[in-house]
C-alpha atoms as a PDB file:
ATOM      1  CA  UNK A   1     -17.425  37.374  62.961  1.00  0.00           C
ATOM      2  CA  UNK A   2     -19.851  36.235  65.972  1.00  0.00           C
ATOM      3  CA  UNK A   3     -22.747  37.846  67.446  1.00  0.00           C
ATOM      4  CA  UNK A   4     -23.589  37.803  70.856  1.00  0.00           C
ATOM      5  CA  UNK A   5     -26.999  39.258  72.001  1.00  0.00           C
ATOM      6  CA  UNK A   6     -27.936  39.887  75.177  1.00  0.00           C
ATOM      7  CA  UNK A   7     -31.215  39.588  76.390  1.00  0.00           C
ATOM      8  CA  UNK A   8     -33.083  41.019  79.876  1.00  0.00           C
ATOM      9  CA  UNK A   9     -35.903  39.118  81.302  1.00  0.00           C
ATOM     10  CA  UNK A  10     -38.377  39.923  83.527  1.00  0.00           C
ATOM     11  CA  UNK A  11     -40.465  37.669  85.769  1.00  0.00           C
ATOM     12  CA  UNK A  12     -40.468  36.137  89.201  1.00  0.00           C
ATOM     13  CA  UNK A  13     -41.004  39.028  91.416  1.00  0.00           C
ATOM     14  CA  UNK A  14     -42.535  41.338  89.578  1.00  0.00           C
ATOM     15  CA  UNK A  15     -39.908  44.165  90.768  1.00  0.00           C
ATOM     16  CA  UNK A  16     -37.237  41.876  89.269  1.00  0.00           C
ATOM     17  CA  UNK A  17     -34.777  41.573  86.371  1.00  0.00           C
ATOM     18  CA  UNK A  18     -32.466  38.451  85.178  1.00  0.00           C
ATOM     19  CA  UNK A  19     -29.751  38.863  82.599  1.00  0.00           C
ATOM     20  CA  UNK A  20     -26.752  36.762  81.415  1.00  0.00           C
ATOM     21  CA  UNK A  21     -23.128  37.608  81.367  1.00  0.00           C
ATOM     22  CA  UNK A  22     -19.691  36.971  80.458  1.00  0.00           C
ATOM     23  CA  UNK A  23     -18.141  34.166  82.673  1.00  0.00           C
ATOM     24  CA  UNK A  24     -21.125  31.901  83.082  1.00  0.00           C
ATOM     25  CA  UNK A  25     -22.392  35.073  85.183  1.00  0.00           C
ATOM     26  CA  UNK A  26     -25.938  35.587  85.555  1.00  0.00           C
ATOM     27  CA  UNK A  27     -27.533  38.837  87.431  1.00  0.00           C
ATOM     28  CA  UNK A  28     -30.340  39.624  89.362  1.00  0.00           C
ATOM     29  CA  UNK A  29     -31.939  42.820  89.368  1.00  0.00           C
ATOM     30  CA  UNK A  30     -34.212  44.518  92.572  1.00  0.00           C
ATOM     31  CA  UNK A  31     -35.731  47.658  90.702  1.00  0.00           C
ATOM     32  CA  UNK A  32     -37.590  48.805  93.777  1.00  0.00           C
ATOM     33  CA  UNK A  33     -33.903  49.422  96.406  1.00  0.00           C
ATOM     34  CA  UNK A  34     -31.872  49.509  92.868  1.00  0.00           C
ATOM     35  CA  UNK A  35     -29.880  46.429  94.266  1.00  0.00           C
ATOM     36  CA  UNK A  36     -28.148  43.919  92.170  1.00  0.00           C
ATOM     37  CA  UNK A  37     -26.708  39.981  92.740  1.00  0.00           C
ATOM     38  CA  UNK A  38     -24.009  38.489  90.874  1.00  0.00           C
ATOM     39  CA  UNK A  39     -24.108  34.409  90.189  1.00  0.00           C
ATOM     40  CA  UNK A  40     -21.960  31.910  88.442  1.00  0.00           C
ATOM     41  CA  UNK A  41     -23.783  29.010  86.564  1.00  0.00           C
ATOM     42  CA  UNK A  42     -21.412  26.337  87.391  1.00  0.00           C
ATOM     43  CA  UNK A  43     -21.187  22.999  88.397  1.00  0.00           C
ATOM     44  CA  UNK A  44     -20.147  23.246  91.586  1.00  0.00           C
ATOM     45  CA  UNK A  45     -23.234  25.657  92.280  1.00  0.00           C
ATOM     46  CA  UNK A  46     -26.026  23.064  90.819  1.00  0.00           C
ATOM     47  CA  UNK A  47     -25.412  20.467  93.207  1.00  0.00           C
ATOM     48  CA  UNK A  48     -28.768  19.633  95.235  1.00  0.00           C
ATOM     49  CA  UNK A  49     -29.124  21.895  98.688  1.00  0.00           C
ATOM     50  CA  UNK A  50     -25.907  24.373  97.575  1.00  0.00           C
ATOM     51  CA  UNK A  51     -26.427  27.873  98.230  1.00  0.00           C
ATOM     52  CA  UNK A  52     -25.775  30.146  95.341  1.00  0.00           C
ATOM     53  CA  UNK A  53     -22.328  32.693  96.071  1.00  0.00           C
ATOM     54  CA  UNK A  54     -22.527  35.966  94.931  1.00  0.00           C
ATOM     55  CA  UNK A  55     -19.704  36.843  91.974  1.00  0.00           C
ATOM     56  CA  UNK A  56     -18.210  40.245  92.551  1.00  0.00           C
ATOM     57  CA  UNK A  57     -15.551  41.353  89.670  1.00  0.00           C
ATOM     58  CA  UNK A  58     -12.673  43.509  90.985  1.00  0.00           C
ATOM     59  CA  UNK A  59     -11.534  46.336  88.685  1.00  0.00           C
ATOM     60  CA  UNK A  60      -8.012  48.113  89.466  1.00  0.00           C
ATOM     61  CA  UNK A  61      -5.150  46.523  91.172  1.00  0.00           C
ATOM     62  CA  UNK A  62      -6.896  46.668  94.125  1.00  0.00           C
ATOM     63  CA  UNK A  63      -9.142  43.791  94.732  1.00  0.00           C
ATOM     64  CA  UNK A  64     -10.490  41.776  97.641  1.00  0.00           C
ATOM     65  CA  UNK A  65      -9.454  37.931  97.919  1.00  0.00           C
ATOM     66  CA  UNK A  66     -13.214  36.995  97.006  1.00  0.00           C
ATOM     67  CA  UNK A  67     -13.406  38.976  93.656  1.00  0.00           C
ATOM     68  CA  UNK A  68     -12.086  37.853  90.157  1.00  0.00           C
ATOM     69  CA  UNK A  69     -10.045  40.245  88.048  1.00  0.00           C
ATOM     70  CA  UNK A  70     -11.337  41.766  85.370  1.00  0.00           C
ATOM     71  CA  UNK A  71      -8.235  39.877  83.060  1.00  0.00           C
ATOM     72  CA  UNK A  72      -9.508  36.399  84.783  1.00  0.00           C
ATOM     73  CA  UNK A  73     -12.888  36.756  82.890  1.00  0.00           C
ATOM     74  CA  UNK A  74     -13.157  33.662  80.352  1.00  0.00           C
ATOM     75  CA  UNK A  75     -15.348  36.141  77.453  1.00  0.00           C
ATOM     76  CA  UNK A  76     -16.008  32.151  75.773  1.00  0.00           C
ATOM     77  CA  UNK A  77     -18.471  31.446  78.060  1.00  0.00           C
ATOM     78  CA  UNK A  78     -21.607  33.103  78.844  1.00  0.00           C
ATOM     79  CA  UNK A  79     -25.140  32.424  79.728  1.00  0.00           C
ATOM     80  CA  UNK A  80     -26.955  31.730  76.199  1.00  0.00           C
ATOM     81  CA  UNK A  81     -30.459  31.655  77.409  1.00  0.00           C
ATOM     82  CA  UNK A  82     -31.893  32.892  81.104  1.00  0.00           C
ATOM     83  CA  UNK A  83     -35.888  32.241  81.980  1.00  0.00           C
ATOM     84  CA  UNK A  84     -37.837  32.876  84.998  1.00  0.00           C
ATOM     85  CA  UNK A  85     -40.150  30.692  86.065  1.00  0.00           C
ATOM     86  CA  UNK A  86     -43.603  33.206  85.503  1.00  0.00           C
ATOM     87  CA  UNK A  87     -45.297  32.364  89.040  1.00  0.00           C
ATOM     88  CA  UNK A  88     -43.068  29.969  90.843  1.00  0.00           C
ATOM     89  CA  UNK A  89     -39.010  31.668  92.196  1.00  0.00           C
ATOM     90  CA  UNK A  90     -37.114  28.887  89.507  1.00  0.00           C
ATOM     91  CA  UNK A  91     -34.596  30.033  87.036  1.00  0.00           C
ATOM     92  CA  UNK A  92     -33.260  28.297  83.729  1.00  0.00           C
ATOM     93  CA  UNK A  93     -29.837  29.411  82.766  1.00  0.00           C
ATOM     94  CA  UNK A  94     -28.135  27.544  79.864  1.00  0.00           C
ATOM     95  CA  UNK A  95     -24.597  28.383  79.258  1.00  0.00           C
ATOM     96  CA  UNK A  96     -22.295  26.617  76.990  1.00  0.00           C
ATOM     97  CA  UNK A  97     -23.588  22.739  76.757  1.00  0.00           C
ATOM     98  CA  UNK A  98     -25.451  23.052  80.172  1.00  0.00           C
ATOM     99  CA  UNK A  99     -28.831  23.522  81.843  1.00  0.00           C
ATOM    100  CA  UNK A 100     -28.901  24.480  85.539  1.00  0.00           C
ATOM    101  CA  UNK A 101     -32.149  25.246  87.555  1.00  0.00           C
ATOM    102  CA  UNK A 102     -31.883  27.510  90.490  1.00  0.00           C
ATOM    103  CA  UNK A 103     -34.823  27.504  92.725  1.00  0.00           C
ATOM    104  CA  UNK A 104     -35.615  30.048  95.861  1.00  0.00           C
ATOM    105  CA  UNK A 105     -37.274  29.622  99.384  1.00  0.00           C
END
């Protein structure tokens, strides 16, 4: 049987809160207007000067065209490690056999 453990980290802005997912998704957490960002660690998002989409997951049968279905979710991969830079706005997410580094402006 495997074990998956989450973990929540906080750092960058001090208001803020990064956690992995299910799906290569990684979240962002604004505790201050209790708003949330959804990102995909991928390779098409770690290319130099690419702006980072936000993931949104449809549940029902209902769904927009930009949203992934609940049933599309690939539970195999997930973010194994996510760090916060402690004074600069740089994320570390490792998922599966890769290291991506997101920076901010």
């Amino acid at each position: 049987k495997q074990w998956y453990q989450r973990r929540v980290r906080g750092g960058g802005p001090s208001n803020s809160i990064l956690t992995g997912s299910y799906h290569n998704f990684f979240r962002i957490f604004d505790r201050t207007n209790n708003k949330d960002a959804c990102f995909e660690a991928s390779r098409e998002s770690a290319k130099p000067k690419t702006q980072l989409k936000h993931c949104k997951v449809g549940v029902g049968p209902k769904r927009r065209k930009d949203e992934i279905s609940v049933e599309m979710l690939d539970f195999n991969h997930k973010i194994l490690h996510a760090h916060w830079h402690p004074t600069d706005n740089v994320i570390a997410v490792a998922a599966t056999n890769n290291l991506y580094l997101f920076t901010g402006k």
